[in-house]
PDB file of N, CA and C in Angstrom:
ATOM      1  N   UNK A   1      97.959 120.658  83.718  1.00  0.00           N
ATOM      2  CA  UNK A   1      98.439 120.238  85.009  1.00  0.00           C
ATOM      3  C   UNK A   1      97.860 118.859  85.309  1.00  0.00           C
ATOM      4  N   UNK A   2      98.610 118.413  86.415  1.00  0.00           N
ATOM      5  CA  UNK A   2      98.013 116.698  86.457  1.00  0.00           C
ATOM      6  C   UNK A   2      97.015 117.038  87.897  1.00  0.00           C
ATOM      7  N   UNK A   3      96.258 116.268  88.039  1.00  0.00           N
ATOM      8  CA  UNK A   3      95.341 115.746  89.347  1.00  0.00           C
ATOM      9  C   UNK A   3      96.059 115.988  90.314  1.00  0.00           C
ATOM     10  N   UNK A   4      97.193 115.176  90.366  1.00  0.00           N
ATOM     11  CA  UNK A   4      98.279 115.199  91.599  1.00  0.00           C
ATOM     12  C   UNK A   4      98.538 116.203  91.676  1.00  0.00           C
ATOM     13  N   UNK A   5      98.529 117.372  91.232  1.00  0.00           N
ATOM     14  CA  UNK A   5      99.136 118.477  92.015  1.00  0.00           C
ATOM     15  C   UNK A   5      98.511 119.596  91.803  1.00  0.00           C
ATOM     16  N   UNK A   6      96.872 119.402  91.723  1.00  0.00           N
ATOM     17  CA  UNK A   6      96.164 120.289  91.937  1.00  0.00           C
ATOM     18  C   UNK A   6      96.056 120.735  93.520  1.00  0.00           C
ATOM     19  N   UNK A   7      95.789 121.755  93.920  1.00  0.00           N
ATOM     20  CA  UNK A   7      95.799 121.811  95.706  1.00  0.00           C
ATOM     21  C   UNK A   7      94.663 121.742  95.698  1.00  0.00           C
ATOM     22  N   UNK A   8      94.610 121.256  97.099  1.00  0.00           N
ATOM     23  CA  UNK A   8      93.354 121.192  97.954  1.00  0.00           C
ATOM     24  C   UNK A   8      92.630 122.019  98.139  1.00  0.00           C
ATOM     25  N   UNK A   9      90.985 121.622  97.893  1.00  0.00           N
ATOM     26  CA  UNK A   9      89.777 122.807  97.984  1.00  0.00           C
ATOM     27  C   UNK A   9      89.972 123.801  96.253  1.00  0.00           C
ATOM     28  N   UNK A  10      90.606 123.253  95.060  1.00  0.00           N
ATOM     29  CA  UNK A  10      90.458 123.899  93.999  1.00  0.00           C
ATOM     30  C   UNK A  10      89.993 122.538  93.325  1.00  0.00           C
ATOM     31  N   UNK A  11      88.725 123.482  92.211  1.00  0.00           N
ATOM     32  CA  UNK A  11      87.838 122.789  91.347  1.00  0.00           C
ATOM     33  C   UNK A  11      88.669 122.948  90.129  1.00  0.00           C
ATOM     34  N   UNK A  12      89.032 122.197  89.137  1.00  0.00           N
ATOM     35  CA  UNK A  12      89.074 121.863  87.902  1.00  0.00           C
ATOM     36  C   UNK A  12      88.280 120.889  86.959  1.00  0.00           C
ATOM     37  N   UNK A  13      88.409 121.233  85.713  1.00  0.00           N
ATOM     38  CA  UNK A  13      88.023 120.326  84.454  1.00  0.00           C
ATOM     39  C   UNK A  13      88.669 119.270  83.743  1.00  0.00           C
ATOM     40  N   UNK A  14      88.336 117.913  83.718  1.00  0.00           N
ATOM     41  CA  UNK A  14      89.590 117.122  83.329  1.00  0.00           C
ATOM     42  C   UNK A  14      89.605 116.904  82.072  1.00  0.00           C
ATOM     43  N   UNK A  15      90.795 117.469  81.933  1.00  0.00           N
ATOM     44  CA  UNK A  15      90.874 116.998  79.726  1.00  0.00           C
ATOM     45  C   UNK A  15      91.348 115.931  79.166  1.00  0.00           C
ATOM     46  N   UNK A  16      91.364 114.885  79.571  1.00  0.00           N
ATOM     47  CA  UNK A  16      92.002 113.390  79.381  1.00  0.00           C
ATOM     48  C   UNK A  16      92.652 112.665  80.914  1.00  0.00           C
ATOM     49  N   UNK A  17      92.762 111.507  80.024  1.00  0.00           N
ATOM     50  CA  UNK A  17      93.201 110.312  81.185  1.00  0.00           C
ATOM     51  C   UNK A  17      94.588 110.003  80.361  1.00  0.00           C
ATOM     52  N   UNK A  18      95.547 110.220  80.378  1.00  0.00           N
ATOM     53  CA  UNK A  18      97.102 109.466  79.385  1.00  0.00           C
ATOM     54  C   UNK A  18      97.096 108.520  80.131  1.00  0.00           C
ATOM     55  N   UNK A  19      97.501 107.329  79.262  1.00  0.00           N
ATOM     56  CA  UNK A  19      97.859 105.998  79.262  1.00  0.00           C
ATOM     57  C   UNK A  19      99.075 105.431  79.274  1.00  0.00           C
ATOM     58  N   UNK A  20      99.815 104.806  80.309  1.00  0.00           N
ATOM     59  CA  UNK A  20     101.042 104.744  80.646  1.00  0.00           C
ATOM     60  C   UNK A  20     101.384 103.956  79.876  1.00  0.00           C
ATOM     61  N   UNK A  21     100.601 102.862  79.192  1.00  0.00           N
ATOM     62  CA  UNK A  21     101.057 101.561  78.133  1.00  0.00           C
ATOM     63  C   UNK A  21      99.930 101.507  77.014  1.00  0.00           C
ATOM     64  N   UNK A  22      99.524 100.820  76.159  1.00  0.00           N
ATOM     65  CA  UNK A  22      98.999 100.430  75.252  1.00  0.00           C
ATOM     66  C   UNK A  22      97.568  99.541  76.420  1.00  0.00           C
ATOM     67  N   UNK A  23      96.310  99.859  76.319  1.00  0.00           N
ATOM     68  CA  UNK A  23      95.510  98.954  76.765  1.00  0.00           C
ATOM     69  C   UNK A  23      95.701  99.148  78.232  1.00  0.00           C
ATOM     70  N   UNK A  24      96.357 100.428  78.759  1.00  0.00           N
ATOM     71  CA  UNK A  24      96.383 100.992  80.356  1.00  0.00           C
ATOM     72  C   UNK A  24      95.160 100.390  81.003  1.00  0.00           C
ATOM     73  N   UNK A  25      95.095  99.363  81.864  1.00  0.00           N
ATOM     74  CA  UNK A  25      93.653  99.266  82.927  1.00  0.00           C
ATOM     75  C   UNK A  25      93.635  99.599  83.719  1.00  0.00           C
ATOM     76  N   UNK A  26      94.525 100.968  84.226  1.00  0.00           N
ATOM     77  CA  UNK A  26      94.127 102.114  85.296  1.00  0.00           C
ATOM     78  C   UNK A  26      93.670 103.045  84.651  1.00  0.00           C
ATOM     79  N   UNK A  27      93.941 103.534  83.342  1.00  0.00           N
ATOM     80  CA  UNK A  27      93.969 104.498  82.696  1.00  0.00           C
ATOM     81  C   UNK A  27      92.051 104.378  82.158  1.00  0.00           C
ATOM     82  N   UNK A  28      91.981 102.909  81.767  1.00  0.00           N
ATOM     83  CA  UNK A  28      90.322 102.078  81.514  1.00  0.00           C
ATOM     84  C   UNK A  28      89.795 102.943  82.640  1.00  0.00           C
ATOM     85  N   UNK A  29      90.430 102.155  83.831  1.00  0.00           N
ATOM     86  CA  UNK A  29      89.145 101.990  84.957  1.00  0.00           C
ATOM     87  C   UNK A  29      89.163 103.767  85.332  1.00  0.00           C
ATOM     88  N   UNK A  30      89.942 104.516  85.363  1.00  0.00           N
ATOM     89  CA  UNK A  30      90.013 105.853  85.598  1.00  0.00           C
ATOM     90  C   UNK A  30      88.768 106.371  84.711  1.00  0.00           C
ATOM     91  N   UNK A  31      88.547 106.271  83.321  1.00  0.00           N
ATOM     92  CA  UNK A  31      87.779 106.607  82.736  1.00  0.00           C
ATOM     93  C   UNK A  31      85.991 105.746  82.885  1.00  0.00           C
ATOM     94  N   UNK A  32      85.741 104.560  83.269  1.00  0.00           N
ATOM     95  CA  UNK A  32      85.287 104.023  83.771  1.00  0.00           C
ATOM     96  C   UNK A  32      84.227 104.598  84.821  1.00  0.00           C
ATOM     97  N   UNK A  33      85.200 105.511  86.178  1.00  0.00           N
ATOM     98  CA  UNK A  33      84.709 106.117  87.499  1.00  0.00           C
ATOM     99  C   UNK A  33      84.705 107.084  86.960  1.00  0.00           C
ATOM    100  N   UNK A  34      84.682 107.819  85.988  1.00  0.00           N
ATOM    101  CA  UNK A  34      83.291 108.738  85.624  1.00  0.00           C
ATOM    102  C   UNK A  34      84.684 110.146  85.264  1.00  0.00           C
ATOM    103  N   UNK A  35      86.238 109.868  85.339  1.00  0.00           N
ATOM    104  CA  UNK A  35      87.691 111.095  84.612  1.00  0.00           C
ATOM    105  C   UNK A  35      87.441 110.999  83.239  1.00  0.00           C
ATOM    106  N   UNK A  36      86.464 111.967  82.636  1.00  0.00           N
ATOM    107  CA  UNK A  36      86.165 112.353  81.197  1.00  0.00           C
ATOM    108  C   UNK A  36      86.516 113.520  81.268  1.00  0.00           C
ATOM    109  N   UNK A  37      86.635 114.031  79.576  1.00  0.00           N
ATOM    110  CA  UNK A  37      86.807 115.130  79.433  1.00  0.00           C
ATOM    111  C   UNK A  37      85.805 115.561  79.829  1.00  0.00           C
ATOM    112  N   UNK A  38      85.793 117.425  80.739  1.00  0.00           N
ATOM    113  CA  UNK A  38      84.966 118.195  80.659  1.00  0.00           C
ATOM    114  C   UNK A  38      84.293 117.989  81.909  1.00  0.00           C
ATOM    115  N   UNK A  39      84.487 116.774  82.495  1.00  0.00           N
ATOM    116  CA  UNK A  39      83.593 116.649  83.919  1.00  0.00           C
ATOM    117  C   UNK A  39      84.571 117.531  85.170  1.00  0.00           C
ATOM    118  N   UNK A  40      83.815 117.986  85.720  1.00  0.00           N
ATOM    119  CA  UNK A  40      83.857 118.436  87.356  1.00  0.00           C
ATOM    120  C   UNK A  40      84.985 117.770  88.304  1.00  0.00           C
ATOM    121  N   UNK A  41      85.933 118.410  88.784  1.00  0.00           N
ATOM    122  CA  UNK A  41      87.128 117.447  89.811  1.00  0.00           C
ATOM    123  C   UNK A  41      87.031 118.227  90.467  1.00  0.00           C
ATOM    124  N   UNK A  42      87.459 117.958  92.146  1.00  0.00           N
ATOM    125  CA  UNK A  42      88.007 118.513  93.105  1.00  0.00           C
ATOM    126  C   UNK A  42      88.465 118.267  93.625  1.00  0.00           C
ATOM    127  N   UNK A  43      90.010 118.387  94.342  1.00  0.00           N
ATOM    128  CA  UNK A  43      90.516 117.916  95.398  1.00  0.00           C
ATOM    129  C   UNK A  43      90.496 118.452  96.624  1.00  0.00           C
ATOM    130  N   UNK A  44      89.751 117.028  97.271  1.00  0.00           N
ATOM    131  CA  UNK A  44      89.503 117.085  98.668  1.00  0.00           C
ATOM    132  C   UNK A  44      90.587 117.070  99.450  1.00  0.00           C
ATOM    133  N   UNK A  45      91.206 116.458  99.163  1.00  0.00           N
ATOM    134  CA  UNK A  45      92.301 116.492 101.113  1.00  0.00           C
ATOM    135  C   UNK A  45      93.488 115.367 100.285  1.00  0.00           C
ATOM    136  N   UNK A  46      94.453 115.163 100.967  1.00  0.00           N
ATOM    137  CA  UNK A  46      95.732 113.980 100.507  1.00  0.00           C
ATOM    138  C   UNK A  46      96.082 113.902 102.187  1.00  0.00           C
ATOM    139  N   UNK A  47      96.449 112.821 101.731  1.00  0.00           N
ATOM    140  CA  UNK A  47      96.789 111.840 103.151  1.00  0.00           C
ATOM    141  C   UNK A  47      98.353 112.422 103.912  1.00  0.00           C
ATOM    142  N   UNK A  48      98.120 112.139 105.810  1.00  0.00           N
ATOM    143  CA  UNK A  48      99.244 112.490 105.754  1.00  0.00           C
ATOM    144  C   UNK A  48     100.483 112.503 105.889  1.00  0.00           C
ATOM    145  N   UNK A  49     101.253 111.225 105.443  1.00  0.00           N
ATOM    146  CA  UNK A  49     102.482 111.467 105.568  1.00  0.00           C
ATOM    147  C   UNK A  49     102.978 111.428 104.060  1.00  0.00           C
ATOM    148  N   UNK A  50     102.628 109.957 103.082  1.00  0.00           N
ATOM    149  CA  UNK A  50     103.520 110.429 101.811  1.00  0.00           C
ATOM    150  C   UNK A  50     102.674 110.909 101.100  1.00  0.00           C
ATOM    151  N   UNK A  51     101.354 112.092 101.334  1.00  0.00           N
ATOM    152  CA  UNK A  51     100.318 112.399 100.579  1.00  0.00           C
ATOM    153  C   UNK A  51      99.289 111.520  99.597  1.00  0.00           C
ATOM    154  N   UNK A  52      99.182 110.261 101.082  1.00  0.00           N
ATOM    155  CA  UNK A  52      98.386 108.887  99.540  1.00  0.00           C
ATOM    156  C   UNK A  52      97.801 108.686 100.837  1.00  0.00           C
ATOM    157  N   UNK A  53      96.786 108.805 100.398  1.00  0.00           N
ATOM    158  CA  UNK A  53      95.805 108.711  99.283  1.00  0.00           C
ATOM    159  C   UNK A  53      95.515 110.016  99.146  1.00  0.00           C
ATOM    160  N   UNK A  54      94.890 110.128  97.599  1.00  0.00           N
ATOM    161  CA  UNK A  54      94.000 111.780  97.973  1.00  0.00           C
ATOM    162  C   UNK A  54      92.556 111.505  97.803  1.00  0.00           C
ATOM    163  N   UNK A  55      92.097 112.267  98.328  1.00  0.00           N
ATOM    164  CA  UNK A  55      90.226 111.989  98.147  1.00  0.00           C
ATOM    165  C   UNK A  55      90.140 113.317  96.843  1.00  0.00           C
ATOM    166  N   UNK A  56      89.169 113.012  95.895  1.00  0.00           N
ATOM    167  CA  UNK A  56      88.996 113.424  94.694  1.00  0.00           C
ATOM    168  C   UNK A  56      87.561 113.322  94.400  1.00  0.00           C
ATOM    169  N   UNK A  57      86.870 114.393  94.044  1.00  0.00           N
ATOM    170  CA  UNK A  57      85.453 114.429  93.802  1.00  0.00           C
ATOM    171  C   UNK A  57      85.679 114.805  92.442  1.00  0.00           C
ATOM    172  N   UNK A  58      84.445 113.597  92.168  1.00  0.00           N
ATOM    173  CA  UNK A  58      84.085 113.829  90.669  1.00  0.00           C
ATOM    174  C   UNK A  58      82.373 113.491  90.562  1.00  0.00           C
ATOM    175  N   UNK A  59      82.142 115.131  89.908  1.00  0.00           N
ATOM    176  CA  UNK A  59      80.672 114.921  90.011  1.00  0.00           C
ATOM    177  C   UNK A  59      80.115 114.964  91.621  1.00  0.00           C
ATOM    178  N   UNK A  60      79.231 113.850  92.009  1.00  0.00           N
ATOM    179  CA  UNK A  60      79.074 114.073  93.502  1.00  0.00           C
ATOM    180  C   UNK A  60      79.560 112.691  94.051  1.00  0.00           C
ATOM    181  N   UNK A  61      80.458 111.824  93.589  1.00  0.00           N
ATOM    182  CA  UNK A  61      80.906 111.209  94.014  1.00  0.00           C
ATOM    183  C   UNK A  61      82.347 111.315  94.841  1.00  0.00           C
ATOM    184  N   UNK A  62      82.947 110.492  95.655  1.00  0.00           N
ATOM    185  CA  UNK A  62      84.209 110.404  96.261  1.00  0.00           C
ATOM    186  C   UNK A  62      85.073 109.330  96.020  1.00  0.00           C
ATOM    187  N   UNK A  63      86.531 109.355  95.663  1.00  0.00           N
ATOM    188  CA  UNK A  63      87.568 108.679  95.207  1.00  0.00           C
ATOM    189  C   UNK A  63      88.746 108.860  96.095  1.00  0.00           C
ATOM    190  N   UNK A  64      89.553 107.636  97.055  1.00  0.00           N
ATOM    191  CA  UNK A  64      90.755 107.984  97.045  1.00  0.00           C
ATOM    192  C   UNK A  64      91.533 107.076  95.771  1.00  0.00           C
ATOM    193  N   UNK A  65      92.490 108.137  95.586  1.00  0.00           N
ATOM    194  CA  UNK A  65      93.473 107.700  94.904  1.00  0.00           C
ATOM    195  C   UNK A  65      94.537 107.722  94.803  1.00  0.00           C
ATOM    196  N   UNK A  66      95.818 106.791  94.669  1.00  0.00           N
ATOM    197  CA  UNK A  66      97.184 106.559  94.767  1.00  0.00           C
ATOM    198  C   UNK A  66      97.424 108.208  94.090  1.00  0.00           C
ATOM    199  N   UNK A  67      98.583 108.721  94.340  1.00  0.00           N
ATOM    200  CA  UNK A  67      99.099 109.882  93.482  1.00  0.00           C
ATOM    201  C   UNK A  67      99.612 109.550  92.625  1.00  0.00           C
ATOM    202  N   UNK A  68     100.207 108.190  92.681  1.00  0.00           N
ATOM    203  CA  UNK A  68     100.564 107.667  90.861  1.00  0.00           C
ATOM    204  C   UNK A  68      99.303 107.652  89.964  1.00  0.00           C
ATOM    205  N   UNK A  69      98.210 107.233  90.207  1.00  0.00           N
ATOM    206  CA  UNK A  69      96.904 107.073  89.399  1.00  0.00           C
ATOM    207  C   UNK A  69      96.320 108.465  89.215  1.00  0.00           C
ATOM    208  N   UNK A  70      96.512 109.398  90.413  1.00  0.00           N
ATOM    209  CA  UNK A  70      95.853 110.884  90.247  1.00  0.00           C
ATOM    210  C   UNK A  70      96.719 111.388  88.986  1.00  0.00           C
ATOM    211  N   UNK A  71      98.266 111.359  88.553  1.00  0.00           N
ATOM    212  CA  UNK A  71      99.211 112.316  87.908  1.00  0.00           C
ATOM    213  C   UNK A  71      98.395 111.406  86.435  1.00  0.00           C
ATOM    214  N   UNK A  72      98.043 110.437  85.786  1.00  0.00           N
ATOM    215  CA  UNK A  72      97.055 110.048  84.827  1.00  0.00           C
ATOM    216  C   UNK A  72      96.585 111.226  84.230  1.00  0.00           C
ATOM    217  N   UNK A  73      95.576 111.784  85.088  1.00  0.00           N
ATOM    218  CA  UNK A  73      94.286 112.444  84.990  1.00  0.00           C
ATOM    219  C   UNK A  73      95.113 113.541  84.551  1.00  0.00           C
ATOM    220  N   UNK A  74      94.805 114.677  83.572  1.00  0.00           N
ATOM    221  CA  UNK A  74      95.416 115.785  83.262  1.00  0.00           C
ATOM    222  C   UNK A  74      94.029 117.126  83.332  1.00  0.00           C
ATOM    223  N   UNK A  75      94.373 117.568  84.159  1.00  0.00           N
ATOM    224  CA  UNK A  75      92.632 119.066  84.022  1.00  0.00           C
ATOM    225  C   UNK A  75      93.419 119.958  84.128  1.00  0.00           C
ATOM    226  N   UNK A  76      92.489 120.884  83.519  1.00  0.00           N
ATOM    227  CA  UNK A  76      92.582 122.976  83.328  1.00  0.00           C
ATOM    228  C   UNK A  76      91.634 123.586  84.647  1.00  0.00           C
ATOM    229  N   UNK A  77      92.425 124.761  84.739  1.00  0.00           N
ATOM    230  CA  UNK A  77      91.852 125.261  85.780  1.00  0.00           C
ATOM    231  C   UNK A  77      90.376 126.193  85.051  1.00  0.00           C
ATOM    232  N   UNK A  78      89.300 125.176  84.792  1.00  0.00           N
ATOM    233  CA  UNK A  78      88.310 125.887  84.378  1.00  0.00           C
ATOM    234  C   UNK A  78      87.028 125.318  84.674  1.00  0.00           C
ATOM    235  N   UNK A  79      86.998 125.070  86.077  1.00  0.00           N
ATOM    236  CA  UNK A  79      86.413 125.047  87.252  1.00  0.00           C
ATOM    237  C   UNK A  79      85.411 126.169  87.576  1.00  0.00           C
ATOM    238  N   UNK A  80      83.912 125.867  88.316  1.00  0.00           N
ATOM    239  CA  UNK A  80      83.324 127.123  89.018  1.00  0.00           C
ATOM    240  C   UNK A  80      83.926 126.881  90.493  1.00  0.00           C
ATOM    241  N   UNK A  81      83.615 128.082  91.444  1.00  0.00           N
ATOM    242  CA  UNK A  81      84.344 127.701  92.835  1.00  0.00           C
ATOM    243  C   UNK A  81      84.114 126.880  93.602  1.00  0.00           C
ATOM    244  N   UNK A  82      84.172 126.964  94.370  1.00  0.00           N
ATOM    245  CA  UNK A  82      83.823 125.684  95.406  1.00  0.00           C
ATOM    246  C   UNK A  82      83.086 125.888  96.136  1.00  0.00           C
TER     247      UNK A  82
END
């Protein structure tokens, strides 16, 4: 499943960042702010009218992010709870 359409208040594991082009520098900087395999996600909340931004915890940090840049990120639901 992608980032983008994990719901709100569920923890997942992210298993890659896909790269929309050759040399992606969202796809870089995504991996960069700490979207590795195996690390900790959660989605916090999405904005509200066209659901942008979403706030996204990774680790103990906070991220908003476009929902084009969240659908990137690909995680399994193998998460502890929240």
């Amino acid at each position: 499943m992608k980032l983008s359409e994990l719901p709100r208040r569920t923890v997942a594991r992210v298993e890659c960042v896909e790269e929309a082009a050759p040399n992606d520098p969202i796809a870089r900087r995504l991996r960069e702010l700490g979207f590795v395999a195996g690390e900790r996600v959660e989605m916090m909340a999405a904005g509200p009218f066209s659901a942008d931004p979403l706030l996204v915890q990774v680790g103990y940090t906070r991220f908003a992010l476009r929902r084009s840049e969240a659908a990137r990120v690909r995680v399994s639901n193998g998460g502890e709870a929240a």
